[in-house]
PDB file of N, CA and C in Angstrom:
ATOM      1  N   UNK A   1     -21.972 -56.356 -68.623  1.00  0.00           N
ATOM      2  CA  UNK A   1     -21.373 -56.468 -67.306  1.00  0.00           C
ATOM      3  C   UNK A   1     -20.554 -55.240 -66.945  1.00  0.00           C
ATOM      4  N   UNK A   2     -20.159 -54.503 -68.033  1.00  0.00           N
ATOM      5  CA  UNK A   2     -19.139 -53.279 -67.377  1.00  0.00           C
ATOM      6  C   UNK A   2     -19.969 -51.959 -66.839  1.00  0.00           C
ATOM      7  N   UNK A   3     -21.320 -52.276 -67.641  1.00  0.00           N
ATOM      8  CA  UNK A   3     -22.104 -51.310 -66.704  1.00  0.00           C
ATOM      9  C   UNK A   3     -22.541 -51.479 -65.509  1.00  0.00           C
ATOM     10  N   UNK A   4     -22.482 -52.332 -64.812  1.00  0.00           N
ATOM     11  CA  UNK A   4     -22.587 -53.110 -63.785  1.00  0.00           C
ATOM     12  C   UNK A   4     -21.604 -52.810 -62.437  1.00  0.00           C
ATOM     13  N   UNK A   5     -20.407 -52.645 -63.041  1.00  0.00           N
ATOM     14  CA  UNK A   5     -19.177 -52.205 -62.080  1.00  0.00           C
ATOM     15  C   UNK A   5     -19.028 -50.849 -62.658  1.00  0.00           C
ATOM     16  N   UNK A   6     -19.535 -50.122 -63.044  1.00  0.00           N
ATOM     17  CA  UNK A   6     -19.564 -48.565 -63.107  1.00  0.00           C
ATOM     18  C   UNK A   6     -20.525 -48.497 -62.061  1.00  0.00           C
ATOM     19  N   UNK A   7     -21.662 -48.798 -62.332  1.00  0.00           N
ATOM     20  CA  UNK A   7     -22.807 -48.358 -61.009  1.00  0.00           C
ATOM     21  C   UNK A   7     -22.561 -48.574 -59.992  1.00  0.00           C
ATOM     22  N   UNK A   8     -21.726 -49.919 -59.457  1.00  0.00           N
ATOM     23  CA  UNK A   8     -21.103 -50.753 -58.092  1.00  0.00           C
ATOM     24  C   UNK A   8     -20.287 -49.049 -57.825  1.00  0.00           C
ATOM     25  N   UNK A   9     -19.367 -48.899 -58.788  1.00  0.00           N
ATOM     26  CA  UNK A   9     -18.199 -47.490 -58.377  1.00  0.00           C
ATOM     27  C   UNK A   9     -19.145 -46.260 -58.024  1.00  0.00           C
ATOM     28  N   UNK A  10     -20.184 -46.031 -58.354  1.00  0.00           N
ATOM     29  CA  UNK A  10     -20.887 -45.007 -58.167  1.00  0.00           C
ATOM     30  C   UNK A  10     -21.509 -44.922 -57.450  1.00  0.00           C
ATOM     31  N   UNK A  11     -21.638 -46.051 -56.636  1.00  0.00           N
ATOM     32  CA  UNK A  11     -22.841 -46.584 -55.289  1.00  0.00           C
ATOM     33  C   UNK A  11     -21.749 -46.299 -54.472  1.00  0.00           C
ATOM     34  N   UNK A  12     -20.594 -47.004 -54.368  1.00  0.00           N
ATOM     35  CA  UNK A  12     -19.368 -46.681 -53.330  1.00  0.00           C
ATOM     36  C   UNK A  12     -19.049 -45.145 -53.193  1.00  0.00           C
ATOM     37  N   UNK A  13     -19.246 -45.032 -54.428  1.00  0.00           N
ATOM     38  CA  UNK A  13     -18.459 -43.235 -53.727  1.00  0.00           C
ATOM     39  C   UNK A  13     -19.592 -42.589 -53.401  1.00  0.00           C
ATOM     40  N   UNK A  14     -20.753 -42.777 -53.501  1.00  0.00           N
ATOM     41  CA  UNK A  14     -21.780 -42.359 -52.788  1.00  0.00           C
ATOM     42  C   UNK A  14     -22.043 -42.131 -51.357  1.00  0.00           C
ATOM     43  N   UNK A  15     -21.987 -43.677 -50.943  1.00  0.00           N
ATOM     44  CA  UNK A  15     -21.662 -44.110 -49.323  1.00  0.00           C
ATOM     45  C   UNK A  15     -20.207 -43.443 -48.830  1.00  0.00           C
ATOM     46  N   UNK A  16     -19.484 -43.122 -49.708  1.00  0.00           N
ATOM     47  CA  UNK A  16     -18.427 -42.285 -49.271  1.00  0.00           C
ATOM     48  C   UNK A  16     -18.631 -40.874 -48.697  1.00  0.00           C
ATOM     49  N   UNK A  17     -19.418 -40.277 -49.626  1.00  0.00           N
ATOM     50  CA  UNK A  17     -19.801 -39.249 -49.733  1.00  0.00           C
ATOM     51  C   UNK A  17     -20.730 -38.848 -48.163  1.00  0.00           C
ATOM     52  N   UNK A  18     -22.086 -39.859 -48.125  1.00  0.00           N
ATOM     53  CA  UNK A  18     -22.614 -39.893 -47.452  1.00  0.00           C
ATOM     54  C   UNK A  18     -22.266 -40.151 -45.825  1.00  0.00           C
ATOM     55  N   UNK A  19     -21.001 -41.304 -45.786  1.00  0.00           N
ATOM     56  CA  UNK A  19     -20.388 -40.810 -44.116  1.00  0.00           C
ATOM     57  C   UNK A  19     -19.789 -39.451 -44.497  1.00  0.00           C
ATOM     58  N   UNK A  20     -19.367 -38.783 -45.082  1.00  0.00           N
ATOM     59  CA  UNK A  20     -18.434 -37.238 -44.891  1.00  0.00           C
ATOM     60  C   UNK A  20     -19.364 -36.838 -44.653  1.00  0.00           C
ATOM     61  N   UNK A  21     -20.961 -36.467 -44.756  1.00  0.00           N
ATOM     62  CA  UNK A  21     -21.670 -35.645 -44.455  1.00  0.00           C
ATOM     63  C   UNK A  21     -22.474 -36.164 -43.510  1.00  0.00           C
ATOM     64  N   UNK A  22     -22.143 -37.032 -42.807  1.00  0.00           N
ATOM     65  CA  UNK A  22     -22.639 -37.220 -41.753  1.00  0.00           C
ATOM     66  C   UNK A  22     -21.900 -37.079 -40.372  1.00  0.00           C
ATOM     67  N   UNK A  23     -20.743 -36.825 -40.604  1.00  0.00           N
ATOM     68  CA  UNK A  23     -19.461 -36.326 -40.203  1.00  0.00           C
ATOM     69  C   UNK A  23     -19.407 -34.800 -39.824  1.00  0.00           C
ATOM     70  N   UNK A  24     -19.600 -34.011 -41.033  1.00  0.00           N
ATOM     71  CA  UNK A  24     -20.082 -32.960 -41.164  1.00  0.00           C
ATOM     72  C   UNK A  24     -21.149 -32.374 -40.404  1.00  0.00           C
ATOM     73  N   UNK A  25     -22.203 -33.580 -40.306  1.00  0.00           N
ATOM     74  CA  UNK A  25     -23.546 -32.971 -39.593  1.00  0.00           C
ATOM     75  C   UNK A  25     -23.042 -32.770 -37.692  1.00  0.00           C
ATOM     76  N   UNK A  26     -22.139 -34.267 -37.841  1.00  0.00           N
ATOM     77  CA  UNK A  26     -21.869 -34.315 -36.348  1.00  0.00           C
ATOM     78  C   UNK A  26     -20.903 -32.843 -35.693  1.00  0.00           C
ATOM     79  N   UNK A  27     -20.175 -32.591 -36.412  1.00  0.00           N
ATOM     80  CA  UNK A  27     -19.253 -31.529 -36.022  1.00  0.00           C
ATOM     81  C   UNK A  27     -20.454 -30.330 -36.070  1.00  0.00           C
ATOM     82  N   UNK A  28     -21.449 -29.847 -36.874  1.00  0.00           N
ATOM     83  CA  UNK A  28     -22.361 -28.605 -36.783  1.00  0.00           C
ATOM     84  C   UNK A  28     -23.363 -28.759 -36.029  1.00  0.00           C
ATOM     85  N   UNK A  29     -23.690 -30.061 -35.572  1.00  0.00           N
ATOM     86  CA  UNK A  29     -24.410 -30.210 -34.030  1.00  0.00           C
ATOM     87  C   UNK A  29     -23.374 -29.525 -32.743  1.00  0.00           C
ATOM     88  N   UNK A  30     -22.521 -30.113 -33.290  1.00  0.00           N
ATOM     89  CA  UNK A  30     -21.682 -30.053 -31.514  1.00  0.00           C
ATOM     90  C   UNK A  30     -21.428 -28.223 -31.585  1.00  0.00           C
ATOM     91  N   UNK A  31     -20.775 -27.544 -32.740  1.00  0.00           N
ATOM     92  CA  UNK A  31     -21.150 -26.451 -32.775  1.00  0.00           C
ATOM     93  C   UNK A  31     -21.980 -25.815 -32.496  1.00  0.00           C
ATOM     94  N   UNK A  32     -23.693 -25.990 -32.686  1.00  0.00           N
ATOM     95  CA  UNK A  32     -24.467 -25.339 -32.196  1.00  0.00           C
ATOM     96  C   UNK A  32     -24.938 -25.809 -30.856  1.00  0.00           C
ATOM     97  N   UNK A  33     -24.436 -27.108 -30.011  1.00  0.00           N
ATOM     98  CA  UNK A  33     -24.577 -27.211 -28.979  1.00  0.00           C
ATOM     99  C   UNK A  33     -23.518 -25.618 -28.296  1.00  0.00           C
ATOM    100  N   UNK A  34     -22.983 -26.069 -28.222  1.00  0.00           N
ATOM    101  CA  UNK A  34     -21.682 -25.529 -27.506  1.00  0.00           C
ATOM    102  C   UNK A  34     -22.417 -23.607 -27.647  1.00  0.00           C
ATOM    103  N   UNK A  35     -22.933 -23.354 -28.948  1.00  0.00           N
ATOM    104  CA  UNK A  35     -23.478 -22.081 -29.428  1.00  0.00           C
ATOM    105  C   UNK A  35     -24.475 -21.468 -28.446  1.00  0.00           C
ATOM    106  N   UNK A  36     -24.891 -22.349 -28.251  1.00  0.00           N
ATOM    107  CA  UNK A  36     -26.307 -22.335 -27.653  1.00  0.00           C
ATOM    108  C   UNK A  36     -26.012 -22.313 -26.133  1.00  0.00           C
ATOM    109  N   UNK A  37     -25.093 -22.945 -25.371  1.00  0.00           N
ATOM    110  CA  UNK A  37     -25.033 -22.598 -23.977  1.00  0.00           C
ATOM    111  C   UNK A  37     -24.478 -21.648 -23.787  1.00  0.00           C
ATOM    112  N   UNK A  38     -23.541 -21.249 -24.847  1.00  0.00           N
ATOM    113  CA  UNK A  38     -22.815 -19.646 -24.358  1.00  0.00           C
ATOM    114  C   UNK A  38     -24.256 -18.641 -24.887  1.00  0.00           C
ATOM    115  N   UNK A  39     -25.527 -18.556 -25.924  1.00  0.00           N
ATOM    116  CA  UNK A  39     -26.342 -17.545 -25.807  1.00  0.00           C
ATOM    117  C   UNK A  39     -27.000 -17.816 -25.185  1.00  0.00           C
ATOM    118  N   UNK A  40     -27.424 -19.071 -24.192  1.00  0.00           N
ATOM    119  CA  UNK A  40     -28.572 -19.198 -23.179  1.00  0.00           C
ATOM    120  C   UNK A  40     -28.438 -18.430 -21.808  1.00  0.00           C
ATOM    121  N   UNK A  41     -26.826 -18.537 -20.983  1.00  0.00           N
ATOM    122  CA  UNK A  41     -26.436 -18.217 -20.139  1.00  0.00           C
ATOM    123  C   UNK A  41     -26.642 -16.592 -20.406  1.00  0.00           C
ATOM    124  N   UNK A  42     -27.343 -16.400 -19.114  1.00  0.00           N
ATOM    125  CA  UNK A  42     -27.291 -14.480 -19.144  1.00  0.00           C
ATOM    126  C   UNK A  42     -26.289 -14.327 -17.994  1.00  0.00           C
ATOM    127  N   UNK A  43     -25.752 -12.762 -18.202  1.00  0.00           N
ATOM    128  CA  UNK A  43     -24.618 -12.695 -17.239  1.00  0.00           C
ATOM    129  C   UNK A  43     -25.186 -12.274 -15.693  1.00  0.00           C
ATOM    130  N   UNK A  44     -26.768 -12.024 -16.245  1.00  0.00           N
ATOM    131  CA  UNK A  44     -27.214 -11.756 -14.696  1.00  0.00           C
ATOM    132  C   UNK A  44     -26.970 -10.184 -14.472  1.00  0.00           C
ATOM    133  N   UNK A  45     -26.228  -9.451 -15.594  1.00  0.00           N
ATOM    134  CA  UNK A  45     -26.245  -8.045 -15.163  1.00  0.00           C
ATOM    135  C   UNK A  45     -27.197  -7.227 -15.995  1.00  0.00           C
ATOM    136  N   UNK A  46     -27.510  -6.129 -15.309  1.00  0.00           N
ATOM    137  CA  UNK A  46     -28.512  -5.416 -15.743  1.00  0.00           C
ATOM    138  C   UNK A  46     -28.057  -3.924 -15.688  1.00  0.00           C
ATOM    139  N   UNK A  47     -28.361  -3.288 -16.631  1.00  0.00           N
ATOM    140  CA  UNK A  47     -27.997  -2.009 -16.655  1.00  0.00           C
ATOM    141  C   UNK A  47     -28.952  -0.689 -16.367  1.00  0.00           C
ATOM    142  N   UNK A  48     -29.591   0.120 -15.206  1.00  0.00           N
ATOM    143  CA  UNK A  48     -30.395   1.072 -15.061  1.00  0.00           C
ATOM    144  C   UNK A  48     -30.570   1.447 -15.937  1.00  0.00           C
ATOM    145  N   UNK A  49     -31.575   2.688 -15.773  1.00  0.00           N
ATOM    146  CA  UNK A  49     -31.911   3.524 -17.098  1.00  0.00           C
ATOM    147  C   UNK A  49     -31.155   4.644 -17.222  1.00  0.00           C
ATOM    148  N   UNK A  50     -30.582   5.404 -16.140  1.00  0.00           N
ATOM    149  CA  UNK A  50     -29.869   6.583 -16.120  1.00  0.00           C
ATOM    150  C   UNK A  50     -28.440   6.187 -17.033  1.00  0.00           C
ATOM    151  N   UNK A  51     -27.794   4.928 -17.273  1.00  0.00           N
ATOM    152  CA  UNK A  51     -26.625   4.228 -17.127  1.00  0.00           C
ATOM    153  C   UNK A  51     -26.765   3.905 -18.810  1.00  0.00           C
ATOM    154  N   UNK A  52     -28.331   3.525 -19.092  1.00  0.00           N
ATOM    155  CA  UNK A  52     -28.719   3.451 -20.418  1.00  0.00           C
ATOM    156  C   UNK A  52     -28.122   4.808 -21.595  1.00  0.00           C
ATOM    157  N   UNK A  53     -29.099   5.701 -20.857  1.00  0.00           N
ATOM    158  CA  UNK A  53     -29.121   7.173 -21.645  1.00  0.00           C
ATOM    159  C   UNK A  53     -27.854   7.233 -21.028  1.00  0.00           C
ATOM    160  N   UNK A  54     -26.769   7.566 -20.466  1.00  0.00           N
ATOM    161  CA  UNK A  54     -25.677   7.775 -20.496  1.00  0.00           C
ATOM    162  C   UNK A  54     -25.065   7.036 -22.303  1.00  0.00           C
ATOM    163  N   UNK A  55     -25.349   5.643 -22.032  1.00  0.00           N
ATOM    164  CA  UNK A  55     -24.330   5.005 -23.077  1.00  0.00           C
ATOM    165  C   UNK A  55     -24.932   5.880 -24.196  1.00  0.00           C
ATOM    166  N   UNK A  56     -26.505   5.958 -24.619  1.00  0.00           N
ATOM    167  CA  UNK A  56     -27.176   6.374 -25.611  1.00  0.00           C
ATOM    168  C   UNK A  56     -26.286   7.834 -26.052  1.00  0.00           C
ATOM    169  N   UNK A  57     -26.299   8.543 -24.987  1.00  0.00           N
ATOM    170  CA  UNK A  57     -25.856  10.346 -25.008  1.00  0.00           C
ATOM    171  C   UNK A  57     -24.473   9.758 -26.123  1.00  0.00           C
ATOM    172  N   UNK A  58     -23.348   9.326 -25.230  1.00  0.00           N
ATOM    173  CA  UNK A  58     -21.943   8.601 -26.235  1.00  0.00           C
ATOM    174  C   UNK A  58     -22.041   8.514 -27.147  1.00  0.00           C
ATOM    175  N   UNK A  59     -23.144   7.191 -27.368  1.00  0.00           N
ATOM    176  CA  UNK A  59     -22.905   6.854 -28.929  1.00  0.00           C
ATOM    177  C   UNK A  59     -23.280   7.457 -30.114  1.00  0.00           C
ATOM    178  N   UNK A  60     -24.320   8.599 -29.501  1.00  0.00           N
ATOM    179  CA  UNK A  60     -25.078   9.847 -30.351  1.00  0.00           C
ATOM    180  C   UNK A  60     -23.504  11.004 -30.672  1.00  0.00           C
ATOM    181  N   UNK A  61     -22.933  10.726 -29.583  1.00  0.00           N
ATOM    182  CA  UNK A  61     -21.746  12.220 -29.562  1.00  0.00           C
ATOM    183  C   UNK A  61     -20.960  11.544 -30.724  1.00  0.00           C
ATOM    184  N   UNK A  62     -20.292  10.157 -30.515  1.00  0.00           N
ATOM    185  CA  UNK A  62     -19.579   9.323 -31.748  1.00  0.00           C
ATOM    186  C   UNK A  62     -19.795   9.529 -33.079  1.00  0.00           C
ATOM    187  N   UNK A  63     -21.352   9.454 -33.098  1.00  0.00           N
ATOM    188  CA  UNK A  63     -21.928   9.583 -34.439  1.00  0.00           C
ATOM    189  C   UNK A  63     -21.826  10.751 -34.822  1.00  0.00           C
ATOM    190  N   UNK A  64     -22.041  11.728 -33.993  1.00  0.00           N
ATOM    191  CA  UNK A  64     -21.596  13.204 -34.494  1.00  0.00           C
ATOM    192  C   UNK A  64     -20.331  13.339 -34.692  1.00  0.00           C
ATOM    193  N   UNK A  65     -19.535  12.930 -34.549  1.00  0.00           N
ATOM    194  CA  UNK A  65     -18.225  13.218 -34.062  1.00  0.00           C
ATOM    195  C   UNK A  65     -18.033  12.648 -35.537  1.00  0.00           C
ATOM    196  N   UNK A  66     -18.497  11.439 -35.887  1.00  0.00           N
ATOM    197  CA  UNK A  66     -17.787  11.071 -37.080  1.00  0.00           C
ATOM    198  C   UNK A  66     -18.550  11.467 -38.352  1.00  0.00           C
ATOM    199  N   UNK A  67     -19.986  12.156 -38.150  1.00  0.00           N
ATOM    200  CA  UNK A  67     -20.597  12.901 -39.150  1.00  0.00           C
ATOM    201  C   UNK A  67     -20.254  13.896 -39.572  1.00  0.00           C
ATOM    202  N   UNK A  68     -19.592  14.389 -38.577  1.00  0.00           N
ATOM    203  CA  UNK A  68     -18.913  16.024 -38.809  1.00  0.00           C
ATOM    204  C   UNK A  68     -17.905  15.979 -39.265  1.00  0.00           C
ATOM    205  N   UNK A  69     -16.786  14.813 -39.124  1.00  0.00           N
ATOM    206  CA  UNK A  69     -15.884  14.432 -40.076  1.00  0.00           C
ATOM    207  C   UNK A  69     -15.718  14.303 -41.306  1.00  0.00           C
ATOM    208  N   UNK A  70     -17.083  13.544 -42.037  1.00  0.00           N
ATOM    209  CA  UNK A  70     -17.675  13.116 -43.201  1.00  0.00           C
ATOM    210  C   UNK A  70     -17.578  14.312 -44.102  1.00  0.00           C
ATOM    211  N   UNK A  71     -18.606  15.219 -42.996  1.00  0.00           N
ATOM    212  CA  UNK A  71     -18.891  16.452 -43.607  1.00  0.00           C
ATOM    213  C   UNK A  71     -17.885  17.693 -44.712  1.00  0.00           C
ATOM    214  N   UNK A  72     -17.047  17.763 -43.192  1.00  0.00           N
ATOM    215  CA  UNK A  72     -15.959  18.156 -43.985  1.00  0.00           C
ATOM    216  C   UNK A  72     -15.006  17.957 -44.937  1.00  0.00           C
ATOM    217  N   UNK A  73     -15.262  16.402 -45.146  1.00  0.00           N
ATOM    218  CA  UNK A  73     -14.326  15.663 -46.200  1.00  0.00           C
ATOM    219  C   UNK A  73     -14.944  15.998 -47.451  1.00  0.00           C
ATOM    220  N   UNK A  74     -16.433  16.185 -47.095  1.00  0.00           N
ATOM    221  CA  UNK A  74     -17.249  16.187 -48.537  1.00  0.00           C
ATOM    222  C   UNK A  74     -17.081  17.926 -48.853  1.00  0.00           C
ATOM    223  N   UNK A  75     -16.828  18.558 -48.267  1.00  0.00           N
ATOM    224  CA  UNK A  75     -16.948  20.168 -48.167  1.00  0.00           C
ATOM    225  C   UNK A  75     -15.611  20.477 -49.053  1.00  0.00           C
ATOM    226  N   UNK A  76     -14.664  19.317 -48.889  1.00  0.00           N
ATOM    227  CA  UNK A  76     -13.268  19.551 -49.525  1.00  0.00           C
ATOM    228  C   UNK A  76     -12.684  18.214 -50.046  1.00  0.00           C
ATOM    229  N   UNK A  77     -12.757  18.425 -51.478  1.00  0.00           N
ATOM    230  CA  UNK A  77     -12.497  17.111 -52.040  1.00  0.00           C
ATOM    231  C   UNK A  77     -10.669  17.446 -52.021  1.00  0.00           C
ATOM    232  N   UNK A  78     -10.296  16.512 -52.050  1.00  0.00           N
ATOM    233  CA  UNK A  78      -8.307  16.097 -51.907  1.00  0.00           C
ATOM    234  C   UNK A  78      -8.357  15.763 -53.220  1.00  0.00           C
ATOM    235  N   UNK A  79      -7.454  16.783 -54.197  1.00  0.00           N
ATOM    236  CA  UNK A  79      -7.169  16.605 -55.364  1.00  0.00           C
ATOM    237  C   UNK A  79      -5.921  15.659 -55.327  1.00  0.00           C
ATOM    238  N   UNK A  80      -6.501  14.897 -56.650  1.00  0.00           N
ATOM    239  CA  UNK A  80      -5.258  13.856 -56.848  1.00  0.00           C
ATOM    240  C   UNK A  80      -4.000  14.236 -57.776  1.00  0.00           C
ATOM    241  N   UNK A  81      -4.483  15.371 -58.354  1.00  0.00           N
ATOM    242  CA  UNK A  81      -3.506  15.658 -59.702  1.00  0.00           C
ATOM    243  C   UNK A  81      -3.107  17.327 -59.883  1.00  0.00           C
ATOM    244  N   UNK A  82      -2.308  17.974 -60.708  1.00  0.00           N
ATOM    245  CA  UNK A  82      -1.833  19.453 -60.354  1.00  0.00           C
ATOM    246  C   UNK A  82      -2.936  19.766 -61.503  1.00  0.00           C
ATOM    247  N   UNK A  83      -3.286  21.378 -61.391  1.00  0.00           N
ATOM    248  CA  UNK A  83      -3.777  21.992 -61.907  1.00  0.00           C
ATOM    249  C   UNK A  83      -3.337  22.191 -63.478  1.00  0.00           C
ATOM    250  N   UNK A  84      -1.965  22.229 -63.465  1.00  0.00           N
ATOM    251  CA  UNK A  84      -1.367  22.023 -64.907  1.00  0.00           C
ATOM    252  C   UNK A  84      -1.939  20.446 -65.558  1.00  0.00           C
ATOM    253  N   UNK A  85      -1.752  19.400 -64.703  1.00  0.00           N
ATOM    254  CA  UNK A  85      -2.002  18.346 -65.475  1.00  0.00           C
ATOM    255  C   UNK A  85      -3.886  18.101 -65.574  1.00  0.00           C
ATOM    256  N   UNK A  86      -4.327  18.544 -64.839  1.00  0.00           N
ATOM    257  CA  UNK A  86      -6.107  18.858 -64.871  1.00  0.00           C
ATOM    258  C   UNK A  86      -5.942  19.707 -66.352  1.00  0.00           C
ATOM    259  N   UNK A  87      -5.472  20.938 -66.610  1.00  0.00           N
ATOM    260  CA  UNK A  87      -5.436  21.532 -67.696  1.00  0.00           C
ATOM    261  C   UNK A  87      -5.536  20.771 -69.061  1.00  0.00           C
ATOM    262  N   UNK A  88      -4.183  19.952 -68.834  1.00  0.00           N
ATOM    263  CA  UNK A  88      -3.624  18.743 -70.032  1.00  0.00           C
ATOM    264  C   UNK A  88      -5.096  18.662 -70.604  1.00  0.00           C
ATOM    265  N   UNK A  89      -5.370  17.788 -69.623  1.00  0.00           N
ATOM    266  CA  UNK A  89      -6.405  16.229 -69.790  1.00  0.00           C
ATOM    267  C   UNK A  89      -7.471  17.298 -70.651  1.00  0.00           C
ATOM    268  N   UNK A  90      -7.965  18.459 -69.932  1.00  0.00           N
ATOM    269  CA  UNK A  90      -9.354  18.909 -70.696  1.00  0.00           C
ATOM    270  C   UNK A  90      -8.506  19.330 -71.589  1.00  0.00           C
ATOM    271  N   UNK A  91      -7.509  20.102 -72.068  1.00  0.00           N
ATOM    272  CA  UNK A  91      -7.449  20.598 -73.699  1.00  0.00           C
ATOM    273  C   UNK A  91      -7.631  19.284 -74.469  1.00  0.00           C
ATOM    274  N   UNK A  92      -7.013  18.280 -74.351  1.00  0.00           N
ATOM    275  CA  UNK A  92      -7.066  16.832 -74.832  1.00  0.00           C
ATOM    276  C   UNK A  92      -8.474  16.709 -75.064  1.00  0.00           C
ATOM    277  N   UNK A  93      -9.899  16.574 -73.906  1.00  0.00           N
ATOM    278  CA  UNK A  93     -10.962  16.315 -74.117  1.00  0.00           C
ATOM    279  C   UNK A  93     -11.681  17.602 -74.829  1.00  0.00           C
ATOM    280  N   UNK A  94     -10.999  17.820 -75.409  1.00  0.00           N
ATOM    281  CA  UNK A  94     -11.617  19.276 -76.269  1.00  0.00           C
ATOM    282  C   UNK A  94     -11.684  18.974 -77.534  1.00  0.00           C
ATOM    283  N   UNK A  95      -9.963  18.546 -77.440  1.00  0.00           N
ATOM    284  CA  UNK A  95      -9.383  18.156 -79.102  1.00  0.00           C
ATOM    285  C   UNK A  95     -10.172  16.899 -79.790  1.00  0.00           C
ATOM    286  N   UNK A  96     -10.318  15.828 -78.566  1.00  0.00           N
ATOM    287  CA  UNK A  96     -11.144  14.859 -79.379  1.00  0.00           C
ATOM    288  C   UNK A  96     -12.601  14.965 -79.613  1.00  0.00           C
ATOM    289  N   UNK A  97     -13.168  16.166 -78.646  1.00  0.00           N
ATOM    290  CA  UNK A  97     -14.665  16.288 -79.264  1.00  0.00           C
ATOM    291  C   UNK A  97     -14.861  17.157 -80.554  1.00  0.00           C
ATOM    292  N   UNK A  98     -13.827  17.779 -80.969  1.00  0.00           N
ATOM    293  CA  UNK A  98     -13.729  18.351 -81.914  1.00  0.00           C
ATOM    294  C   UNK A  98     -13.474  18.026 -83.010  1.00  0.00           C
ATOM    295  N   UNK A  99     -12.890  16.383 -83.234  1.00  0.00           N
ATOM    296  CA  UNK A  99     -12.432  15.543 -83.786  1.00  0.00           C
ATOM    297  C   UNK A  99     -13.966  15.298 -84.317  1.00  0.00           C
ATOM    298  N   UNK A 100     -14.768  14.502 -83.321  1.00  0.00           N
ATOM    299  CA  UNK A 100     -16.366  14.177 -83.231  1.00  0.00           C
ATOM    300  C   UNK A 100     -16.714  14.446 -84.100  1.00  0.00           C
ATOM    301  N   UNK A 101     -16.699  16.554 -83.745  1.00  0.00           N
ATOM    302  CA  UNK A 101     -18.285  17.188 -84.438  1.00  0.00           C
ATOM    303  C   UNK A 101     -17.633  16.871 -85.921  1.00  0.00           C
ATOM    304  N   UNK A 102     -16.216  17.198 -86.014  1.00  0.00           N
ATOM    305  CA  UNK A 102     -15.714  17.376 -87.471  1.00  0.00           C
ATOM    306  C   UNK A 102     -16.100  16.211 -88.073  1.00  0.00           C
ATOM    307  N   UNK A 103     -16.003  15.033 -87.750  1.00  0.00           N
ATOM    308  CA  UNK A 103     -16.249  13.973 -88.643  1.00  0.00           C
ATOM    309  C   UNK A 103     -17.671  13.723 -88.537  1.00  0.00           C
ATOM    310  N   UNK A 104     -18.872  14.440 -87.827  1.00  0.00           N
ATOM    311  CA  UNK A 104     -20.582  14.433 -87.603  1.00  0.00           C
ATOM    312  C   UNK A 104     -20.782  14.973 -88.664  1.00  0.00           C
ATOM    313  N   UNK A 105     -19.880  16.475 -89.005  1.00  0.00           N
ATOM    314  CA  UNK A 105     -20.299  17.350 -90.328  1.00  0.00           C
ATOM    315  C   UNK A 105     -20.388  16.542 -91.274  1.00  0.00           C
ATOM    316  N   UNK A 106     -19.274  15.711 -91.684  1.00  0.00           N
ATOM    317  CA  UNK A 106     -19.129  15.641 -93.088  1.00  0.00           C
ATOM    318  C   UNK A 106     -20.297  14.659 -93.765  1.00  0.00           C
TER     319      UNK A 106
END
């Protein structure tokens, strides 16, 4: 019998389960209702072609504008550290490859 009222508990939280997601379904209907009349509606405006290649010309100048930016960033890297402490680090990576070969010899 106690397996009996385990399954009863497992059937209930089931049907529990099952209104939340039907709950769920109702709220992502009404969402894509609501979705759907704001992308159905057109605004009715239309844009020429001269008005087109205008925007096109812009967004080509933008892209240059921020390619040429790029460019130069890559042309000149921004050091993070002084030349003395760049120094440090490689005598250091010297000392331990030297460490390496010495212990490869033996």
């Amino acid at each position: 019998m106690a397996n009996l009222g385990g399954l009863a508990s497992f059937v209930s939280e089931l049907r529990v389960e099952r209104t939340n997601l039907v709950d769920r379904l109702r709220h992502v209907d009404a969402a894509l209702s609501v979705l759907g009349k704001l992308n159905s509606g057109s605004s009715g405006h239309t844009v020429s072609a001269s008005a087109r290649r205008r925007m096109s010309l812009a967004q080509k100048a933008r892209w240059a504008k921020r390619a040429s930016k790029s460019q130069s960033a890559m042309m000149k890297p921004k050091r993070t550290m002084s030349a003395s402490a760049r120094r440090k680090i490689e005598a250091a990576q010297r000392a331990r490859w030297a460490r390496v070969k010495a212990l490869k010899k033996r």
